[in-house]
Protein backbone atom coordinates (compact mmCIF):
# COMPACT_ATOMS: atom_id res chain seq x y z
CA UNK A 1 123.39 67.98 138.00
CA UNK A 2 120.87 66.80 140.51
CA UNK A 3 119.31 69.29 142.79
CA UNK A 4 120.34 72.53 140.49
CA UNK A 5 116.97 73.31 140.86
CA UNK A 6 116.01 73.52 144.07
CA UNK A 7 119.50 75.11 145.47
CA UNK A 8 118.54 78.06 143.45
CA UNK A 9 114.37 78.41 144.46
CA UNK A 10 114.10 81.75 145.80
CA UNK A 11 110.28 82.72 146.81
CA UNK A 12 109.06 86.27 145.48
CA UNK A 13 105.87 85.87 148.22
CA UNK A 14 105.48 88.88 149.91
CA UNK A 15 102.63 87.43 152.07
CA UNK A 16 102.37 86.99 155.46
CA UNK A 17 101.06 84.53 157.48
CA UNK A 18 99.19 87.33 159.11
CA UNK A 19 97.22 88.12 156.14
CA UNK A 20 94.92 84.95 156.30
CA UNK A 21 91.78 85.83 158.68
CA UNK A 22 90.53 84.11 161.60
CA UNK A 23 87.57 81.55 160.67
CA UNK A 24 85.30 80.66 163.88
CA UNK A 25 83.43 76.94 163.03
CA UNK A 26 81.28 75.53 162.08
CA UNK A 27 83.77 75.95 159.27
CA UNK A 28 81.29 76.28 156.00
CA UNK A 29 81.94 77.71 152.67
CA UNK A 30 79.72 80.46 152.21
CA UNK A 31 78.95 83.08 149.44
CA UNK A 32 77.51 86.57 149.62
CA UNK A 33 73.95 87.02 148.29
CA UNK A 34 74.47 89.86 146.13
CA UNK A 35 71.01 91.12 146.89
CA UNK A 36 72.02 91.26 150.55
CA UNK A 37 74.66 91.93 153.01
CA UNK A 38 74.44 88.33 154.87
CA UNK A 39 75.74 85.14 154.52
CA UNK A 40 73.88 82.27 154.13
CA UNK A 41 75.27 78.93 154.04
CA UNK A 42 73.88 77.29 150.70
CA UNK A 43 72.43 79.80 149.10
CA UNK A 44 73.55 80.95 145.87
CA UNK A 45 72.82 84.83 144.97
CA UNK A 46 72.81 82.87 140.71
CA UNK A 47 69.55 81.17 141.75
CA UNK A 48 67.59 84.51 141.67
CA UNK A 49 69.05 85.31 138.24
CA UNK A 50 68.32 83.50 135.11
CA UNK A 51 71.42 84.20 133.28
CA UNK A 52 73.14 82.33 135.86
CA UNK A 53 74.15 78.94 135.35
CA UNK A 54 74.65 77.03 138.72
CA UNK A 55 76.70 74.01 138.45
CA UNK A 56 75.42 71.37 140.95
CA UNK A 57 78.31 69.56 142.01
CA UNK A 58 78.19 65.17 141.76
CA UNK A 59 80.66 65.01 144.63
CA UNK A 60 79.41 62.66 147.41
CA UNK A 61 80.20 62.64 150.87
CA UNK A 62 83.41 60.36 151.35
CA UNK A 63 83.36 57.42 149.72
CA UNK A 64 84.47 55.74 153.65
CA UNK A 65 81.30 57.03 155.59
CA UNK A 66 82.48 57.98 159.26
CA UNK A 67 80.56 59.20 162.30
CA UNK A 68 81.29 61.97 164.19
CA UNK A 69 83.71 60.02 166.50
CA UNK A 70 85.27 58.94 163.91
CA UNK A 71 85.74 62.22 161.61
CA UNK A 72 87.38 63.10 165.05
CA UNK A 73 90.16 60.29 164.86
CA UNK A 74 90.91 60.20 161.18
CA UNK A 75 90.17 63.76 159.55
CA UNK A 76 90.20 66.10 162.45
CA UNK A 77 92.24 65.22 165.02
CA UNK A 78 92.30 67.65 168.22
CA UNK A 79 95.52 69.76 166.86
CA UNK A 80 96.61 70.32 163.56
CA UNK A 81 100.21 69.82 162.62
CA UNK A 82 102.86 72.75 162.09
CA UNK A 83 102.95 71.74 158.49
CA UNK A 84 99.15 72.43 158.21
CA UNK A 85 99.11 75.34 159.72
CA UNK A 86 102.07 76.60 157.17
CA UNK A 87 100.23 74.89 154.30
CA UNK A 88 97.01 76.58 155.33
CA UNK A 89 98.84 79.84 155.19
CA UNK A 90 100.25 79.09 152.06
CA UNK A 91 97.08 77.89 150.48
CA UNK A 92 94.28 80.51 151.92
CA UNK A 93 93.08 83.77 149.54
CA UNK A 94 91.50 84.48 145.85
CA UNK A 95 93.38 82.75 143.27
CA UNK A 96 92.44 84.03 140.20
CA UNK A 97 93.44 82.93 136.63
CA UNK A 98 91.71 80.67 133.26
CA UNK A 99 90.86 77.35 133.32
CA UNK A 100 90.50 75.18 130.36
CA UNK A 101 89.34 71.30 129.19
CA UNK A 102 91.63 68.94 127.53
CA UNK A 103 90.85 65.46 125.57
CA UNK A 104 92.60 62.84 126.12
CA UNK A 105 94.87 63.40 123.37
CA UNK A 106 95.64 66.88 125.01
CA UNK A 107 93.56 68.88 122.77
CA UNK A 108 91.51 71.69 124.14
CA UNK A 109 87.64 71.52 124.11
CA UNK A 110 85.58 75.03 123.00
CA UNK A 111 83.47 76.80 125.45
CA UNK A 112 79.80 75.71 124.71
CA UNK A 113 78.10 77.95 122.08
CA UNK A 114 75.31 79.46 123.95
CA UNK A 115 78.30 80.59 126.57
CA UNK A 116 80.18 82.36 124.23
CA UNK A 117 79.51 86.43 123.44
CA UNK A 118 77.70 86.96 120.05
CA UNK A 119 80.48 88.87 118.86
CA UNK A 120 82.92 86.25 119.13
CA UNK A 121 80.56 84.27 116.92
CA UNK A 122 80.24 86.95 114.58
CA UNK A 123 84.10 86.95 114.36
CA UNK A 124 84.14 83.38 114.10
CA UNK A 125 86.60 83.42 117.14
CA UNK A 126 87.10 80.04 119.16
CA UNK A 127 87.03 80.12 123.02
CA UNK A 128 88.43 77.50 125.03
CA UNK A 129 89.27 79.41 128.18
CA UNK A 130 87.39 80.45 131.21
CA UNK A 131 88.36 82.87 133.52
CA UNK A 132 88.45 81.78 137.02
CA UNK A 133 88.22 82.34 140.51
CA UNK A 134 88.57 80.03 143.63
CA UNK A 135 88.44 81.89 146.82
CA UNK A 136 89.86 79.40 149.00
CA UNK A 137 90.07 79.13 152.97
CA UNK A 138 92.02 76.48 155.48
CA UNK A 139 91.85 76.23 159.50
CA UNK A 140 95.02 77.05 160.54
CA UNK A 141 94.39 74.68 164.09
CA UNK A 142 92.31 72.34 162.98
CA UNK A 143 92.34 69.74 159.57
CA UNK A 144 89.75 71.82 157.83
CA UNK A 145 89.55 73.12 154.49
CA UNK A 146 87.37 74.67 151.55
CA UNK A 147 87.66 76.23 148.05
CA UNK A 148 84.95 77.13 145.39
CA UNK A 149 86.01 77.07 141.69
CA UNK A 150 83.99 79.63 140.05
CA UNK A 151 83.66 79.61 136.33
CA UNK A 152 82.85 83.55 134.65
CA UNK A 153 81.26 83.66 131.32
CA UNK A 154 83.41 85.33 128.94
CA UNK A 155 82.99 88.85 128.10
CA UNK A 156 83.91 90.72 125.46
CA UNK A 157 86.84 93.09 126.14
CA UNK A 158 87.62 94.23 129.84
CA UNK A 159 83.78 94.22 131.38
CA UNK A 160 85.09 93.01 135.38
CA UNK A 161 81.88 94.81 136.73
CA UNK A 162 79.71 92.70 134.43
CA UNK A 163 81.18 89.51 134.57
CA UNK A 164 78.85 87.07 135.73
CA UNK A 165 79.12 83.76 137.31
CA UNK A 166 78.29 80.26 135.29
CA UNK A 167 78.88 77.98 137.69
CA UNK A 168 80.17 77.06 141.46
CA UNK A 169 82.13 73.65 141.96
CA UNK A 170 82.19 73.61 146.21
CA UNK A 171 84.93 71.25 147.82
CA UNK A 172 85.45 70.15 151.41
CA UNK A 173 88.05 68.75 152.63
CA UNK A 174 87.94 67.52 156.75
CA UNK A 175 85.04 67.56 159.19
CA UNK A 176 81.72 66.18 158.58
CA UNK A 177 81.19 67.78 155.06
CA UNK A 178 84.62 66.42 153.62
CA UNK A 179 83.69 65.12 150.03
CA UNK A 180 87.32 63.79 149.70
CA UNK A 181 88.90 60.54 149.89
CA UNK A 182 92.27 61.55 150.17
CA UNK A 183 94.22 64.45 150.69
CA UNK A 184 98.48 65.20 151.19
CA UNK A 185 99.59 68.16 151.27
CA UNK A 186 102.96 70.31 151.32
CA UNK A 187 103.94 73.41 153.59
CA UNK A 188 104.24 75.11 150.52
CA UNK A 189 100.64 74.56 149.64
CA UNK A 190 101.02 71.50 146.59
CA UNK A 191 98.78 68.99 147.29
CA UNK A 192 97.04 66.06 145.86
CA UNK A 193 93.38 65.11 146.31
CA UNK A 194 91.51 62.03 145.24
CA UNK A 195 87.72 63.14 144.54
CA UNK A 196 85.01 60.73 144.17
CA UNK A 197 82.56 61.46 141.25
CA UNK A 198 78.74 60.07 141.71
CA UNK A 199 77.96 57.95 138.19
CA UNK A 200 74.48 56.91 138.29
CA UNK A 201 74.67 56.51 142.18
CA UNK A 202 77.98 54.41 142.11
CA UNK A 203 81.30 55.56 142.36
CA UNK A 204 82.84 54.81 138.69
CA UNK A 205 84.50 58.03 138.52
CA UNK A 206 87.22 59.82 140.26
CA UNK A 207 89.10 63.25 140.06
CA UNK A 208 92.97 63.39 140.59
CA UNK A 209 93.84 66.31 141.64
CA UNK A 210 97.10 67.63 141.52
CA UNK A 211 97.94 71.39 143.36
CA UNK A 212 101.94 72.03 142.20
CA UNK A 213 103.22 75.60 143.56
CA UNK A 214 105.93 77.37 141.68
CA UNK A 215 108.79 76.80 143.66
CA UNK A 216 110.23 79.86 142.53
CA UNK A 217 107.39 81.52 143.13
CA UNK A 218 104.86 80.88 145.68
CA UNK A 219 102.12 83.18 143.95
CA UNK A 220 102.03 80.55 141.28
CA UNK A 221 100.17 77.86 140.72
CA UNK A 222 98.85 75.15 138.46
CA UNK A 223 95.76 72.90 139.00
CA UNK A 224 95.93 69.77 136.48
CA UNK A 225 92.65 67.39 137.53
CA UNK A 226 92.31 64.02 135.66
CA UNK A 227 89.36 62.81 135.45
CA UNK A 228 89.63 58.69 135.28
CA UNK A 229 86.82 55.74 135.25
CA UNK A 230 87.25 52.95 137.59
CA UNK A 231 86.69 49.52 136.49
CA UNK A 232 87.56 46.09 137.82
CA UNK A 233 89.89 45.59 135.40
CA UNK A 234 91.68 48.93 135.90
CA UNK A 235 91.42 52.69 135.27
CA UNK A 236 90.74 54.55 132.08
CA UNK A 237 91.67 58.36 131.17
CA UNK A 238 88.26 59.95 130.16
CA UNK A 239 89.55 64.14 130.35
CA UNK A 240 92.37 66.73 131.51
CA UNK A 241 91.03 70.08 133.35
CA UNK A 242 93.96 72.54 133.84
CA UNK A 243 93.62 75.68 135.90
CA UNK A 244 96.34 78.27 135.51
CA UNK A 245 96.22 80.67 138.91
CA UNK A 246 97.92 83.43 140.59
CA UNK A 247 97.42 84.60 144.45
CA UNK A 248 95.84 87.63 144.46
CA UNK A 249 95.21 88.72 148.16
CA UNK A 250 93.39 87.38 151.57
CA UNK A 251 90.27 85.43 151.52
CA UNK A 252 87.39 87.22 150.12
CA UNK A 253 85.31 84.52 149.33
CA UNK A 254 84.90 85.15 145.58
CA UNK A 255 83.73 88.99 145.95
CA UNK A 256 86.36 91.30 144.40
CA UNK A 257 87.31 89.85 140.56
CA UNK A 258 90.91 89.99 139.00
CA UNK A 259 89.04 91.13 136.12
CA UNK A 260 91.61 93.02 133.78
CA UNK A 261 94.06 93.15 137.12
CA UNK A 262 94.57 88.88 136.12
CA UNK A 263 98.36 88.83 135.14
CA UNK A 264 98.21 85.75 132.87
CA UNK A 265 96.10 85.12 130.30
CA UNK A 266 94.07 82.58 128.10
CA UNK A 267 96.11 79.52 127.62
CA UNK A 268 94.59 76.44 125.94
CA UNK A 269 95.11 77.13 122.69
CA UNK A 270 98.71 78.26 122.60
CA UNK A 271 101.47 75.92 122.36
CA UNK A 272 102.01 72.57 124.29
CA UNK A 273 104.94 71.65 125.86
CA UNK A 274 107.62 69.47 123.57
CA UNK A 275 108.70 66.07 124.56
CA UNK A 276 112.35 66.69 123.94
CA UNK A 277 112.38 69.09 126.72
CA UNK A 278 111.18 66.10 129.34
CA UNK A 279 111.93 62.71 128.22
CA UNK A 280 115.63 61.46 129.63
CA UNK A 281 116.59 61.11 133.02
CA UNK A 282 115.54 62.80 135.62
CA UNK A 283 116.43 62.65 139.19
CA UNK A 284 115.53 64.09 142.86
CA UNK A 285 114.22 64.02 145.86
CA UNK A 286 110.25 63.18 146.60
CA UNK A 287 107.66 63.42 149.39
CA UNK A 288 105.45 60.54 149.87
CA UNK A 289 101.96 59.77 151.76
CA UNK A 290 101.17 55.82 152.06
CA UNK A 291 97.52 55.24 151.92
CA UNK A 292 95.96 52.05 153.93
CA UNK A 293 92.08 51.46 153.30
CA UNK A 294 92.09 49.89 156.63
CA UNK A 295 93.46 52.72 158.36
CA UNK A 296 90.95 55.23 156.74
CA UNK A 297 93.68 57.90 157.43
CA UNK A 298 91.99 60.57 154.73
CA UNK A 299 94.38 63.61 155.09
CA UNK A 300 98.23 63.28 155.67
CA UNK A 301 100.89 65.54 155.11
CA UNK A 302 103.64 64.29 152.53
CA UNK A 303 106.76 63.82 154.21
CA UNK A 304 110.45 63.61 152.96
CA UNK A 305 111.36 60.17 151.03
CA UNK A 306 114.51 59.09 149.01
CA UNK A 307 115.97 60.47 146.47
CA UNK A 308 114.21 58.67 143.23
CA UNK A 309 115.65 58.58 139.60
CA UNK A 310 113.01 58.50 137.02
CA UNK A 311 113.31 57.57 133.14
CA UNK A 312 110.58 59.39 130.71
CA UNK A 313 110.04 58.42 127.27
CA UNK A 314 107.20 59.75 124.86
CA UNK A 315 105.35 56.65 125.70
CA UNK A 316 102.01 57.60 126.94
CA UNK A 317 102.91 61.36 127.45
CA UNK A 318 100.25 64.12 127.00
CA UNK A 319 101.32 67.33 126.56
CA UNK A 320 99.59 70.57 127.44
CA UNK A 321 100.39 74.22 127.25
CA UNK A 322 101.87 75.55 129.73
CA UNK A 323 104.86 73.45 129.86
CA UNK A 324 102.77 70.80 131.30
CA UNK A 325 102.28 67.11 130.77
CA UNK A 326 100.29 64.42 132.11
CA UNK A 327 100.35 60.29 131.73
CA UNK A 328 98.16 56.89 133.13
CA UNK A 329 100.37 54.09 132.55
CA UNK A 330 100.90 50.54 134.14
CA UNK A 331 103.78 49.35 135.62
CA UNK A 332 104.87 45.79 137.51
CA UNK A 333 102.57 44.08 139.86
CA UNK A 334 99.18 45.46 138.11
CA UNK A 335 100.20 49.28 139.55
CA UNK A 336 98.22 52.30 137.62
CA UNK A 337 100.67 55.54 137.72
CA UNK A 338 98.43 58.53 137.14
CA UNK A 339 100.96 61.61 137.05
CA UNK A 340 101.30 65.34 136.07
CA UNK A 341 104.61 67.57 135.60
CA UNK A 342 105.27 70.76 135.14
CA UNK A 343 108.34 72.17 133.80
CA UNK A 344 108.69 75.29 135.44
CA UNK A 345 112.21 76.13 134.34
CA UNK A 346 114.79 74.20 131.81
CA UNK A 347 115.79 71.21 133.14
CA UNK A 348 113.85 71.50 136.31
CA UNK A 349 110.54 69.78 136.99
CA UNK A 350 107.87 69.26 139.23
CA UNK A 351 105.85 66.05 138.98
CA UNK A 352 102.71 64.61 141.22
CA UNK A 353 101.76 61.27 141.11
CA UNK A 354 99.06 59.04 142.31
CA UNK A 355 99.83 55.13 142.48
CA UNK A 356 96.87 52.78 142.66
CA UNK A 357 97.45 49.34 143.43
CA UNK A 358 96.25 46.12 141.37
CA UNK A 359 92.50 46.06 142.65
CA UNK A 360 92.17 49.96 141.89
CA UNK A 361 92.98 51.03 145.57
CA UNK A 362 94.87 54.20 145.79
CA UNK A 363 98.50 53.05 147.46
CA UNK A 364 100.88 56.16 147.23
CA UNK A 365 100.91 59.85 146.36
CA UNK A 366 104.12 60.95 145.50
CA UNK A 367 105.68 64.95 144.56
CA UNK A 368 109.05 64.91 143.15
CA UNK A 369 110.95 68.03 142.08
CA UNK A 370 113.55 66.62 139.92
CA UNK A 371 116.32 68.06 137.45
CA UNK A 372 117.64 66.43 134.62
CA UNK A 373 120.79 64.35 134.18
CA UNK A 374 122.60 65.12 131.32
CA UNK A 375 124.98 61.87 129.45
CA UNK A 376 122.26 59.22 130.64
C-alpha cells in the first residue's frame, strides 16, 4: 500500500541542533597540522610525512564563473532558509564508515597493492574497502557548506592510533570557493550534488552525487557518486563510488577516528542487492529542484512534488551491496535518467535521481521515497 513506509519512519537521532558549533567566516575547511596546535587554511599536516599520500583534488571552481556580486544573488543570498538551517543541522559532524569502488557492472575494484598491509598479501586476502572519515560542517545562516572525505590506509587488526591518512578529497559548496554546479538538499540532510571533474582542462567529466539519509534513522547514511563522461551525443557511465556512514558526534574536523568504535563494517565484497526485491511498481511521493542554466540558481532546496508511480525492470539495473542499486538510462525526448536507490526496508525505497535534458544540461533532481504496489 502506498505510503506504508513513511507512516511508520520513526527517527532514533538523539542529536540536537545544539550540538553543531558556531563557525565565524570566512567559512574555510581547515585541518589540524598534527605537528602543531593551529590551523592553517591549506596546509596539510601529510605533506611533511612521506607515507602520506595526498590526493589533489581535479574539482574546478564552478563550471558558471560568478563575481562576488553575483555569488551574493545566486549562492549566498543574505538569509538562509529554515530548511537550510535544519538541513545544516542535520548534515554537520564526523561521519565515519568504509567506502568502496564499483565497475560499471557493479563489481568492486581492490585497494591498490602498495596500499594494502604485507600481511594481507601474505594471506593472499583481497581488500576492497577503505575506512573513512568526512568531517563535515554547514552555516546554519548563511548558504555555506564543506566536507573532506578522508581515505585511511588499512591496518591490520584494530591499530586507530596508527591509522594514517592516504588521501583528502575537499568540497565546497556556496561562497566564492563553491566547486559545485548544483546542489538540493532536504531538511533531513539527503541531497544531491552535480560536481564538475577537470579532464585535460575541459569539463568531460562529472560526479553525481547522491546523499540518501535513513529515514528510519537519521544517523544513517549512504553516499552513492557516479562518475559519468559528457559527450555531445550524451552521457556515458565510467564508475560507482559508494560510501557507507554513520554520525558519530559534532564537528571535529577529522581529528578523533571511529577506529574500532565504527559500527558497520567492510562492505564491497558481500552480497548485492537482488532484482526481485525492486523491480515492479513502485509508488510515492517526491521532492523536486528545477534547474535553469539561465537562471544560474546553484543551490535550491527540494521541495514537495506529486505523488509519482514508477515501473522498474532489470533493464539497465546495477546492483550493489548494501541493498543498493544504481541505473543511466534514456527516456523520451533525448532525457538521460542517472538514478540511485536504496532499499532500506522490504518494500520501501529511497531513490535520487538526476535528469539531464537532450543537449546534456542538467534539468531536474528528483528524491522519491516510494513503497511497492503489490497485484501491478
Amino acid at each position: 500500500m502506498a505510503g506504508a513506509c513513511s507512516s511508520s519512519i520513526v527517527s532514533q537521532s538523539s542529536r540536537a541542533p545544539s550540538s553543531i558549533p558556531t563557525i565565524s567566516l570566512p567559512f574555510t575547511s581547515k585541518l589540524r597540522n598534527n605537528n602543531t596546535n593551529n590551523y592553517n587554511s591549506k596546509q596539510y599536516s601529510i605533506t611533511n610525512n612521506p607515507h602520506h599520500r595526498l590526493f589533489q583534488s581535479k574539482l574546478p571552481p564552478s563550471s558558471t564563473p560568478v563575481s562576488a556580486a553575483q555569488a551574493q544573488q545566486t549562492i549566498n543570498p543574505a538569509t538562509s532558509t529554515p530548511t537550510w538551517s535544519e538541513f545544516a543541522s542535520k548534515i554537520s559532524g564526523e561521519w565515519d564508515g568504509f567506502g568502496a569502488d564499483f565497475t560499471t557492472e557493479g563489481k568492486p575494484i581492490e585497494l591498490p597493492e602498495y596500499v594494502v598491509p604485507e600481511a594481507y598479501r601474505e594471506w593472499e586476502v583481497k581488500v576492497f574497502d577503505w575506512q573513512t572519515q568526512c568531517p563535515t560542517l554547514a552555516h546554519p545562516q548563511d548558504l555555506l557548506l564543506t566536507y573532506k572525505t578522508i581515505k585511511l590506509l588499512p591496518t591490520v587488526g584494530c591499530e586507530a592510533d596508527a591509522a594514517t591518512r592516504y588521501s583528502i578529497d575537499e568540497r565546497v559548496v556556496g561562497g566564492l570557493d563553491n566547486n559545485v554546479s548544483a546542489f538540493a538538499y532536504q531538511s533531513g540532510g539527503s541531497y544531491a550534488a552535480v560536481w564538475p571533474v577537470v579532464d585535460n582542462g575541459q569539463h568531460k567529466q562529472l560526479e553525481l552525487e547522491h546523499c540518501l539519509i535513513n529515514p528510519r534513522d537519521k544517523e544513517s547514511r549512504m553516499r552513492i557518486i557516479q562518475v559519468v563522461r559528457v559527450a555531445n551525443t550524451g552521457i556515458e557511465l565510467q564508475s560507482i563510488r559508494v560510501f557507507c556512514e554513520q554520525w558519530y558526534g559534532p564537528f571535529r574536523n577529522g581529528d578523533q577516528l571511529g577506529g574500532c568504535a565504527i559500527r558497520d563494517s567492510a562492505f564491497a565484497s558481500t552480497t548485492a542487492l537482488k532484482a526481485s526485491e525492486v523491480v515492479g511498481v513502485w509508488q510515492g511521493p517526491s521532492s523536486i529542484s528545477t534547474f535553469d542554466s539561465s537562471q544560474n540558481v546553484l543551490i535550491q532546496e527540494l521541495v514537495d512534488d506529486k505523488v509519482r508511480k514508477t515501473v522498474r525492470d532489470e533493464h539497465n539495473l546495477i546492483l550493489l551491496p548494501k541493498q543498493l542499486w544504481c541505473s543511466l538510462e534514456g527516456h523520451k525526448g533525448g532525457e538521460t535518467w542517472c538514478e540511485v536507490g536504496w532499499l532500506f526496508d522490504h518494500g520501501c525505497v529511497v531513490t535520487s535521481r538526476c535528469i539531464f535534458s537532450s543537449d546534456v544540461k542538467l534539468k531536474e533532481i528528483l528524491v522519491t521515497h516510494e513503497t511497492a504496489i503489490s497485484g501491478e
